[in-house]
N, C-alpha and C. Protein backbone atom coordinates (compact mmCIF):
# COMPACT_ATOMS: atom_id res chain seq x y z
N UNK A 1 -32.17 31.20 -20.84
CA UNK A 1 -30.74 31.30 -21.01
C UNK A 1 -30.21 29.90 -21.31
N UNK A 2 -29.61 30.14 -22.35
CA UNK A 2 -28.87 28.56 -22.49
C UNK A 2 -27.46 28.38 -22.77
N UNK A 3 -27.04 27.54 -22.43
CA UNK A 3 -25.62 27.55 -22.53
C UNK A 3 -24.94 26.72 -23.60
N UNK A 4 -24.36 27.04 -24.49
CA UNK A 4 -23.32 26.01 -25.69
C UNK A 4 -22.41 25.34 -25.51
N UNK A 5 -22.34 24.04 -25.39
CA UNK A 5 -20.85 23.55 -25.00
C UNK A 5 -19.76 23.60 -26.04
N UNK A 6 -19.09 24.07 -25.58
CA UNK A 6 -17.45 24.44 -26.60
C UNK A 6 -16.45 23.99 -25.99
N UNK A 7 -15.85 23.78 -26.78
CA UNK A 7 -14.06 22.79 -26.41
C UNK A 7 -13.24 23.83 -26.61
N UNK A 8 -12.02 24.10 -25.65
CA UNK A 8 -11.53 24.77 -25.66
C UNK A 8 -10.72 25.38 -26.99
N UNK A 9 -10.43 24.00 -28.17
CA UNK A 9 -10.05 24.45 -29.38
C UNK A 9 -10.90 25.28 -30.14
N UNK A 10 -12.47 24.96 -29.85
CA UNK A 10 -13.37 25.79 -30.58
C UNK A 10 -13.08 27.25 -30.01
N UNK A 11 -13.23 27.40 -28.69
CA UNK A 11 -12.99 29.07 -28.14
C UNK A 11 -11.76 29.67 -28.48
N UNK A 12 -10.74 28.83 -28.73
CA UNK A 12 -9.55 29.43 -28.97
C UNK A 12 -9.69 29.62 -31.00
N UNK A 13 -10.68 28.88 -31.57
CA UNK A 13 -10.85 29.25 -32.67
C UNK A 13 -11.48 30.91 -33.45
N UNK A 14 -12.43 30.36 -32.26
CA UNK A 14 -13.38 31.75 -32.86
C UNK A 14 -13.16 32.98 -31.78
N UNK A 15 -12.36 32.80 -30.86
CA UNK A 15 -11.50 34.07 -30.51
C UNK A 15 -10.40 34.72 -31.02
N UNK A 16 -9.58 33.94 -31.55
CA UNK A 16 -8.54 34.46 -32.31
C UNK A 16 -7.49 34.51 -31.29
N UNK A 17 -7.50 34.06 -29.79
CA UNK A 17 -6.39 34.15 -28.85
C UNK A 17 -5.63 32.61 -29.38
N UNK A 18 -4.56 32.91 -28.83
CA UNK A 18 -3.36 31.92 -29.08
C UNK A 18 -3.56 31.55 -27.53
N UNK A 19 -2.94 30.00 -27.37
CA UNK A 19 -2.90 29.42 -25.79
C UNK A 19 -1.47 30.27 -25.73
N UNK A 20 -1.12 30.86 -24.58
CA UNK A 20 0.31 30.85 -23.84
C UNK A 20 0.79 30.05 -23.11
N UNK A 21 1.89 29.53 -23.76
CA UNK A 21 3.11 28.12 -23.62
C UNK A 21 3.54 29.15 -22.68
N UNK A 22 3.60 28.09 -21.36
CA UNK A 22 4.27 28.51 -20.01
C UNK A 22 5.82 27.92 -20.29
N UNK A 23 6.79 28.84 -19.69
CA UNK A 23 8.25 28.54 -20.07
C UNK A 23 8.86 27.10 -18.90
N UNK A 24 9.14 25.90 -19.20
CA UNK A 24 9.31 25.36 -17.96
C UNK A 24 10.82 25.64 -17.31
N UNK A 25 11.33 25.90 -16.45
CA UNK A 25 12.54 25.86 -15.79
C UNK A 25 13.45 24.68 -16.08
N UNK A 26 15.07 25.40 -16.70
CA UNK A 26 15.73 24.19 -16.79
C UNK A 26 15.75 23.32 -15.78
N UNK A 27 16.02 21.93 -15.71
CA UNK A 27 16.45 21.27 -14.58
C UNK A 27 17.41 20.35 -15.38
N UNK A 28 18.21 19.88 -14.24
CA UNK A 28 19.53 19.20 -14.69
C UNK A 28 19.08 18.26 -14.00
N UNK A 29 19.31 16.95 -15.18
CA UNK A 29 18.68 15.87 -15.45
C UNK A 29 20.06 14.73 -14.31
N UNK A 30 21.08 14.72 -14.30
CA UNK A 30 21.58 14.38 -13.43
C UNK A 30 21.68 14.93 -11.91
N UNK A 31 21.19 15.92 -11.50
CA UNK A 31 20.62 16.30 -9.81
C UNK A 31 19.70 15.61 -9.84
N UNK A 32 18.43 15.83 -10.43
CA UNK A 32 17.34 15.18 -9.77
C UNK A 32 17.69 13.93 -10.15
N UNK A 33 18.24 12.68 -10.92
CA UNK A 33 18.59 11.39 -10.41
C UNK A 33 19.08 11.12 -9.14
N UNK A 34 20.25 12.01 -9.02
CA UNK A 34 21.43 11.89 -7.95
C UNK A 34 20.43 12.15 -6.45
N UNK A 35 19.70 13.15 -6.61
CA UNK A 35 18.69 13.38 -5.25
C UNK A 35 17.79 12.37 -5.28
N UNK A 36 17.14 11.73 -6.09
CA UNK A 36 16.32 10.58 -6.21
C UNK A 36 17.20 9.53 -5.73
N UNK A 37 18.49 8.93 -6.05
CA UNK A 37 19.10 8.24 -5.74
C UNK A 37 19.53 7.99 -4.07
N UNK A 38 19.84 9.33 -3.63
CA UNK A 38 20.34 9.72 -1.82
C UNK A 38 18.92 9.45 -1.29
N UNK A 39 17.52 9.65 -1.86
CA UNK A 39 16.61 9.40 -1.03
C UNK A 39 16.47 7.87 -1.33
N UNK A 40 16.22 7.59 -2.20
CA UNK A 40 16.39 6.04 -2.32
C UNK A 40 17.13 5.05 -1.09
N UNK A 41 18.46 5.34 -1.00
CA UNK A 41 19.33 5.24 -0.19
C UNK A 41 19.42 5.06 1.38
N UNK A 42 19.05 6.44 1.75
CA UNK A 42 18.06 7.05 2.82
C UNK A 42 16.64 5.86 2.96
N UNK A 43 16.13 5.70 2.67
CA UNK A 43 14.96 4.66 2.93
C UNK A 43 15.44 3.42 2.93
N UNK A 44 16.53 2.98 2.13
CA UNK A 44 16.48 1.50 2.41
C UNK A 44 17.55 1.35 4.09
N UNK A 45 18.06 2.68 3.78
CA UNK A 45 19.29 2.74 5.36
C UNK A 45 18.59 2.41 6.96
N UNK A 46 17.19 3.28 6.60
CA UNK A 46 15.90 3.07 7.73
C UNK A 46 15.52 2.03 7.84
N UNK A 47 15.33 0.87 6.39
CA UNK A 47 14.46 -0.33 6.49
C UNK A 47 15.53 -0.91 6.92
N UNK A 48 16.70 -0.92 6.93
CA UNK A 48 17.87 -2.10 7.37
C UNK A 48 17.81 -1.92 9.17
N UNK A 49 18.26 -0.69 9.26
CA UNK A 49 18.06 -0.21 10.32
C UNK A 49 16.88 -0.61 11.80
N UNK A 50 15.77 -0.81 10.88
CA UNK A 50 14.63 -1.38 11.59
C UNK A 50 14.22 -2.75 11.54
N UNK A 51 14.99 -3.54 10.64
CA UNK A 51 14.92 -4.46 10.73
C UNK A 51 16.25 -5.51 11.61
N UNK A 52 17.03 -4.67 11.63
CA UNK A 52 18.09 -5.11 13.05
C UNK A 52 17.73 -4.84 14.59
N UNK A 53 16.84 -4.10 13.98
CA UNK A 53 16.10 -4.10 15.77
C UNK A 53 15.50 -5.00 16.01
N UNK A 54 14.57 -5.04 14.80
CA UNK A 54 13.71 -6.50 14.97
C UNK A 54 14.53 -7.16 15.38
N UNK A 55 15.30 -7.97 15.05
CA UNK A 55 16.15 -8.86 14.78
C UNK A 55 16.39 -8.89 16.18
N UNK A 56 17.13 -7.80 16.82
CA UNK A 56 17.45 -8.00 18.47
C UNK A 56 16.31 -8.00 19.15
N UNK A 57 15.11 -7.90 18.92
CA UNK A 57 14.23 -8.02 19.91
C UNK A 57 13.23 -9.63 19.73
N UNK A 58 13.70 -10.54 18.93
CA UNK A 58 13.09 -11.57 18.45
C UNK A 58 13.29 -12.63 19.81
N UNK A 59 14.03 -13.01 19.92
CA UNK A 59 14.57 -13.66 21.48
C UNK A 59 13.74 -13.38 22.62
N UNK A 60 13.56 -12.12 22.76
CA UNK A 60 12.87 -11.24 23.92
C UNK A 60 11.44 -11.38 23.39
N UNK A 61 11.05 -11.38 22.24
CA UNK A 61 9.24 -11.72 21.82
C UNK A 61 9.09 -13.32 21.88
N UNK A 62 9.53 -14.04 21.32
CA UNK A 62 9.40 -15.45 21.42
C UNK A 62 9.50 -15.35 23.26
N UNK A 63 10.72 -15.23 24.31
CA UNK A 63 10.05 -15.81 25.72
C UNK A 63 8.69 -15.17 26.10
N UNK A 64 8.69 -13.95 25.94
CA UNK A 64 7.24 -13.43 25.91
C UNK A 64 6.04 -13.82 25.29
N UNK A 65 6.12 -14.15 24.29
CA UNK A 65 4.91 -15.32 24.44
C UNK A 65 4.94 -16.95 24.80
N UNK A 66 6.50 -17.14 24.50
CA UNK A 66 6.17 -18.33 25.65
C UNK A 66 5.54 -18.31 26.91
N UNK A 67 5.94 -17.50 27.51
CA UNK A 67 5.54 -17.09 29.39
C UNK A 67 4.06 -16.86 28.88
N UNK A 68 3.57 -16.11 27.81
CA UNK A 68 1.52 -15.91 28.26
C UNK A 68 0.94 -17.39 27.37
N UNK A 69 1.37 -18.47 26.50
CA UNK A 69 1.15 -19.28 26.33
C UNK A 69 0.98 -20.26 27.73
N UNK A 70 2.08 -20.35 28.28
CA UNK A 70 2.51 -20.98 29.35
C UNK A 70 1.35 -20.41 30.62
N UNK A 71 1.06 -19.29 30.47
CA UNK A 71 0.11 -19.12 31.49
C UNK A 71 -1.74 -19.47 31.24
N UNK A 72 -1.75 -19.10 29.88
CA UNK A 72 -2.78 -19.77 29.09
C UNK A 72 -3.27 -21.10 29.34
N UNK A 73 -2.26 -21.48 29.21
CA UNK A 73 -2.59 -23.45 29.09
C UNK A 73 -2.74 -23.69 30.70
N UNK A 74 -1.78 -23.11 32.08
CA UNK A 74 -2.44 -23.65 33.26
C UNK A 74 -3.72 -22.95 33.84
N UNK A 75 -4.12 -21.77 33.23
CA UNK A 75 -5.73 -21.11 33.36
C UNK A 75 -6.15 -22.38 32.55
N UNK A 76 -6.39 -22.62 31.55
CA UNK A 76 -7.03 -23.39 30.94
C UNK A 76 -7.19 -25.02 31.66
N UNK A 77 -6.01 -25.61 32.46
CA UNK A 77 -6.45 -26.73 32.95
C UNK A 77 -6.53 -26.41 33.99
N UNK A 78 -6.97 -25.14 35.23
CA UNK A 78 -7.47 -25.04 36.15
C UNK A 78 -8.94 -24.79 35.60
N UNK A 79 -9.45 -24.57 34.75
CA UNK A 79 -10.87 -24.29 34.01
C UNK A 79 -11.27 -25.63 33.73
N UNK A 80 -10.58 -26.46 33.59
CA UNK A 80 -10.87 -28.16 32.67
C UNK A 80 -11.40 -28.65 34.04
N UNK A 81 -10.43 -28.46 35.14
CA UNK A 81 -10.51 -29.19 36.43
C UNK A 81 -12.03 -28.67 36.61
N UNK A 82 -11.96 -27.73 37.03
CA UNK A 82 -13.63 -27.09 37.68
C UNK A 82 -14.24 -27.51 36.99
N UNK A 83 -14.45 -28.19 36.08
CA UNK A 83 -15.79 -28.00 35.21
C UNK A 83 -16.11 -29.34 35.08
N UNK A 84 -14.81 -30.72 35.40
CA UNK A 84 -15.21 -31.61 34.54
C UNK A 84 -16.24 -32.30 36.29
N UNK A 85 -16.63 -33.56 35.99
CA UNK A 85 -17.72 -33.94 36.42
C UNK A 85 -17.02 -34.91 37.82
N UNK A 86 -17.20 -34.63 38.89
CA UNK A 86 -16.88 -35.90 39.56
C UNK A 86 -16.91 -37.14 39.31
N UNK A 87 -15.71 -38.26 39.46
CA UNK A 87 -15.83 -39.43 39.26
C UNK A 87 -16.13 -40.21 40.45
């Protein structure tokens, strides 16, 4: 059994069928801008939105890592102490 490769123009040749053109639905070319536009809108309203939070919580992240820096560095010279060598 073997098989022929054919392109669909060839099958539609030597069948004698016509392709059927699917009808597309009007759409009104100013809605879908205008809805593209409100979502547009909508997303940048969220990014502003989340970025004023940031914004209020920046104060409150900077002492917070001050305070584990700050605890960092006196672990670290209670570690320096133990370790270094009697004089």
């Amino acid at each position: 059994m073997t098989a022929t490769v054919m392109t669909t123009r060839d099958y539609e040749a030597r069948s004698g069928k016509t392709p059927r053109v699917q009808a597309k639905p009007k759409q009104n070319k100013s809605q879908e801008i205008t809805m593209m536009l409100l979502h547009e809108e909508l997303s940048r309203a969220r990014i502003r939105e989340l970025i004023t939070e940031h914004e209020a919580e920046r104060p409150w992240r900077r002492a917070r890592a001050a305070r584990r820096w700050s605890r960092l560095a006196r672990w670290a010279t209670k570690r320096a102490e133990r370790y270094l060598p009697p004089n």
